[in-house]
C-alpha atoms as a PDB file:
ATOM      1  CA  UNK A   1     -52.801  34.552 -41.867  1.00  0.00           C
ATOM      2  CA  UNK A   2     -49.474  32.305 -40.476  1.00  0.00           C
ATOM      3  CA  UNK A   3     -49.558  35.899 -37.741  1.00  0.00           C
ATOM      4  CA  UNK A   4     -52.614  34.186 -36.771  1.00  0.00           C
ATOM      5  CA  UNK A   5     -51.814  30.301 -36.778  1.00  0.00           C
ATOM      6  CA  UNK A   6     -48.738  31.467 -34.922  1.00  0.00           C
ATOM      7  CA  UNK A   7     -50.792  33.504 -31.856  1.00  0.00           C
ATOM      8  CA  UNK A   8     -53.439  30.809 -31.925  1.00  0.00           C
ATOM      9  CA  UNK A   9     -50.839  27.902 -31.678  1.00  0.00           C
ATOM     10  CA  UNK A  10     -49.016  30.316 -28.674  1.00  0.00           C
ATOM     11  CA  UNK A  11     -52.318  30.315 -27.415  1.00  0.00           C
ATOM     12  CA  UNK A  12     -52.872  26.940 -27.535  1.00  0.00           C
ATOM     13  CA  UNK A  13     -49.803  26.096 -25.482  1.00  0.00           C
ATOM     14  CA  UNK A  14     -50.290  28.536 -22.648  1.00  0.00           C
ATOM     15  CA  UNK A  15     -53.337  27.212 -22.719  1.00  0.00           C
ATOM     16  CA  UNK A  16     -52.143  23.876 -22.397  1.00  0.00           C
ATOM     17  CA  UNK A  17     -49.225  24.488 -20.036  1.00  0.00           C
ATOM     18  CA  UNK A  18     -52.196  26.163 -17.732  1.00  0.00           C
ATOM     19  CA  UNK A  19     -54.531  23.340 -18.050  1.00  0.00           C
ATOM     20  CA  UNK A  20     -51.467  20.988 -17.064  1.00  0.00           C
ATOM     21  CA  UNK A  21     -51.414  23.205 -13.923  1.00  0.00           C
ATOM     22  CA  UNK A  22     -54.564  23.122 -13.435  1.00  0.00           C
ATOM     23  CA  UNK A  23     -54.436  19.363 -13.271  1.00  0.00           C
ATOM     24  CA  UNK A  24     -52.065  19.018 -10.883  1.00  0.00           C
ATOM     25  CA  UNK A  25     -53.362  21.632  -8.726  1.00  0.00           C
ATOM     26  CA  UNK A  26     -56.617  19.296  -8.312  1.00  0.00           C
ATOM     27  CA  UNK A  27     -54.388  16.174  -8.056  1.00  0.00           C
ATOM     28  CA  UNK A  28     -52.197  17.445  -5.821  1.00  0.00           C
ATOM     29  CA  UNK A  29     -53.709  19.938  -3.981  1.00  0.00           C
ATOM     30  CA  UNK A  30     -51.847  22.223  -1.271  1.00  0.00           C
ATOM     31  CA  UNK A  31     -49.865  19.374  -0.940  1.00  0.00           C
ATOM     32  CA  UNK A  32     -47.175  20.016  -3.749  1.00  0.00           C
ATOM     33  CA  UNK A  33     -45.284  22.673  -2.290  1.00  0.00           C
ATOM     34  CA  UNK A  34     -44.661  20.237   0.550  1.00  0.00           C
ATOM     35  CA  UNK A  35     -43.523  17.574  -2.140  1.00  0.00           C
ATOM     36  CA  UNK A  36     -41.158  20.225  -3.397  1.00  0.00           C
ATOM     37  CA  UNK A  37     -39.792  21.017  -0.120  1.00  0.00           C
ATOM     38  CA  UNK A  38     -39.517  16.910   0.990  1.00  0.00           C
ATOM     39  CA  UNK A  39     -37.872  16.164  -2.739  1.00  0.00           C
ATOM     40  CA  UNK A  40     -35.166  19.394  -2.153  1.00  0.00           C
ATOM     41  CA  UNK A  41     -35.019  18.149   1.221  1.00  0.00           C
ATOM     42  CA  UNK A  42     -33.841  14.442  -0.228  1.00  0.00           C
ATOM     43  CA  UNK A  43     -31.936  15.794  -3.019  1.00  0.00           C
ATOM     44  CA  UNK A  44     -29.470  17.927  -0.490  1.00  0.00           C
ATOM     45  CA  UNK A  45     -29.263  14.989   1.680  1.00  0.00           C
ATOM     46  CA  UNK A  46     -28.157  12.619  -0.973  1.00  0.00           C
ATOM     47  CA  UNK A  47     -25.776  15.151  -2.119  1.00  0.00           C
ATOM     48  CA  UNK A  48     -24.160  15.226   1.253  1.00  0.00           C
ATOM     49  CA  UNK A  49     -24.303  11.572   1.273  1.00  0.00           C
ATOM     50  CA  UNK A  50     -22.599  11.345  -1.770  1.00  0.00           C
ATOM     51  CA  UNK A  51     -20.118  13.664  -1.135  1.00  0.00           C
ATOM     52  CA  UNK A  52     -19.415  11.451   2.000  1.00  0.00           C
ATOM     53  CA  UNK A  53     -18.550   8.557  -0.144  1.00  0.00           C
ATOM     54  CA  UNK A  54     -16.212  10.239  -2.112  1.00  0.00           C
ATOM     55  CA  UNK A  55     -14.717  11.110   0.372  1.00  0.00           C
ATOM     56  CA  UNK A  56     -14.681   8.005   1.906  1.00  0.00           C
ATOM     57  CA  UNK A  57     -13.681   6.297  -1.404  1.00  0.00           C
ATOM     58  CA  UNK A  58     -10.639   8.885  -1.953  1.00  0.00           C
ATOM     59  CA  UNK A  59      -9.096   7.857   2.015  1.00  0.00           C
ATOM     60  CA  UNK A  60      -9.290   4.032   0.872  1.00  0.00           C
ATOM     61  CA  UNK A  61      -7.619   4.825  -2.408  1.00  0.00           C
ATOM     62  CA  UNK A  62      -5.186   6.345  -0.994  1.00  0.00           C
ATOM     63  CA  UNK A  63      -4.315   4.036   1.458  1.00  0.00           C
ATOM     64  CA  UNK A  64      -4.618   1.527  -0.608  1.00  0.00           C
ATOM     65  CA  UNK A  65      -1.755   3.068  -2.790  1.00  0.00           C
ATOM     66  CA  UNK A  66       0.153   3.217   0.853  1.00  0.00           C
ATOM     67  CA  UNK A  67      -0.146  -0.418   1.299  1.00  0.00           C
ATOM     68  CA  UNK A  68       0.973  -1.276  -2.025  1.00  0.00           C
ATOM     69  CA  UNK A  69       4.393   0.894  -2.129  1.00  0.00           C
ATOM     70  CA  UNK A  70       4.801  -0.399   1.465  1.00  0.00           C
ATOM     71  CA  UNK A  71       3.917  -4.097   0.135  1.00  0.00           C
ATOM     72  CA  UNK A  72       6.562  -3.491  -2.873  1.00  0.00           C
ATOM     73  CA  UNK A  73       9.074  -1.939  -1.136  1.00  0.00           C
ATOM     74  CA  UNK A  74       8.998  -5.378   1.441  1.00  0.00           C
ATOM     75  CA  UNK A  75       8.580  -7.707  -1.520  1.00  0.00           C
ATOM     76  CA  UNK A  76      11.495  -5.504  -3.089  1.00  0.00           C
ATOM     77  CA  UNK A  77      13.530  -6.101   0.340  1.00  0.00           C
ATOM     78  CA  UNK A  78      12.878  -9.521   0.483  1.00  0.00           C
ATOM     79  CA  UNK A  79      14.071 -10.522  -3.346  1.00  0.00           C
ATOM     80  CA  UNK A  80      17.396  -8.511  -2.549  1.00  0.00           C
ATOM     81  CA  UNK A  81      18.058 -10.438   0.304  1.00  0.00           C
ATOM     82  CA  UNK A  82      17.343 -13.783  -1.506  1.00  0.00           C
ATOM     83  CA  UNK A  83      19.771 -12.464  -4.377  1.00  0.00           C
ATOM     84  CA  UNK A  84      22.503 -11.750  -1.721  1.00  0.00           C
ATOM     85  CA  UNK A  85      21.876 -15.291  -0.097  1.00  0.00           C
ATOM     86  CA  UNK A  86      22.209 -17.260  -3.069  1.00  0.00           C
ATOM     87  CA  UNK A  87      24.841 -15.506  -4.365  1.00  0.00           C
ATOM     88  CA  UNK A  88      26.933 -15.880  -0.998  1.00  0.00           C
ATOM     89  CA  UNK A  89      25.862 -19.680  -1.423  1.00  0.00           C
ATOM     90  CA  UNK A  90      26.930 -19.736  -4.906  1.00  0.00           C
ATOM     91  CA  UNK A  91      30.293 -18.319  -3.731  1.00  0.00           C
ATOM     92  CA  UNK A  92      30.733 -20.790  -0.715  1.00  0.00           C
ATOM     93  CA  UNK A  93      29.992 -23.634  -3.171  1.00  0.00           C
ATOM     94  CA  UNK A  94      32.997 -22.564  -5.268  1.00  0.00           C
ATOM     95  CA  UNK A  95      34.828 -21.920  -2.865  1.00  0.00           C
ATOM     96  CA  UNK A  96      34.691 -25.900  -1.261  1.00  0.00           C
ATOM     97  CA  UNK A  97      34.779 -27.357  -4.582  1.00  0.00           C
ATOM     98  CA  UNK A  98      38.170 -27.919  -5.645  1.00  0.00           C
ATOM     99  CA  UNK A  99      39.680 -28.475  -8.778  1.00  0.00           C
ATOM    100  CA  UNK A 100      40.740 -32.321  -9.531  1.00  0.00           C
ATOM    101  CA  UNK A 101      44.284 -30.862 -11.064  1.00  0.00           C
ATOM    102  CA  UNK A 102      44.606 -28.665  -8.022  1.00  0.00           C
ATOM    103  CA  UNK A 103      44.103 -31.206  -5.876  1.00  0.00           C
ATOM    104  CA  UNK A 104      46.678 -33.887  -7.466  1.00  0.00           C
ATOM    105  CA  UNK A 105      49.475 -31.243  -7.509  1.00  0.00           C
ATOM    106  CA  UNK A 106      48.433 -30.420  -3.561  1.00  0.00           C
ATOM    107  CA  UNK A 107      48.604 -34.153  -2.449  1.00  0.00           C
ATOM    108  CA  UNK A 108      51.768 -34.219  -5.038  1.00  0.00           C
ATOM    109  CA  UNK A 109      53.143 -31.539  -2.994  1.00  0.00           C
ATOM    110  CA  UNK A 110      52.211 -32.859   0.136  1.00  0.00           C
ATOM    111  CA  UNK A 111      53.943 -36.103  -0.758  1.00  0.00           C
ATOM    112  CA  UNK A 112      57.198 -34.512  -1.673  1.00  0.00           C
ATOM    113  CA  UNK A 113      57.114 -32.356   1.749  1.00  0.00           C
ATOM    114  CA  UNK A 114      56.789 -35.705   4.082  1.00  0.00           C
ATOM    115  CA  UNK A 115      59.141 -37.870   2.020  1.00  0.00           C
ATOM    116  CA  UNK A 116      62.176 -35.251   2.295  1.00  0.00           C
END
């Protein structure tokens, strides 16, 4: 007896399935295999399109990456240079400052050298 609910539920579906086919065959007519073609059609051409874009998207990524090591490197340049600058400014600012002590014993020494 479930052999039989079993074939008659199989039945059923095919039955179903083929009614379903039916169906569309009246709704759509002659006309599906056309839809099929048009929809396989679109589907390749947005696969193209998409691989297109990846494309596309990779060459700006990469580019982008370009512009930023090339950006760094600059930036990189440009805050060494600043270092060496002040540095060299620090430098010339000790060198023209002068020591009170050092400069009483100079004008000391300078005094002995024009009285003698």
């Amino acid at each position: 007896m479930a052999k039989k609910n079993t074939e008659t539920e199989n039945k059923g579906s095919m039955d179903s399935s083929s009614k379903i086919e039916a169906i569309k065959n009246l709704i759509f007519g002659e006309n599906i295999e056309q839809y099929d073609s048009e929809f396989e059609t679109l589907k390749k051409d947005l696969d193209k399109k998409k691989k297109a874009l990846e494309s596309y998207i990779d060459e700006v990524r990469e580019e982008l990456m370009q512009s930023i090591d090339s950006l760094s490197t600059d930036v990189n340049i440009r805050i060494t240079d600043l270092e060496d600058s002040l540095n060299a400014k620090a430098e010339a600012l000790s060198e023209e400052k002068v020591d009170r002590k050092q400069l009483g014993k100079l004008l000391i020494s300078l005094g002995e050298k024009i009285s003698s």
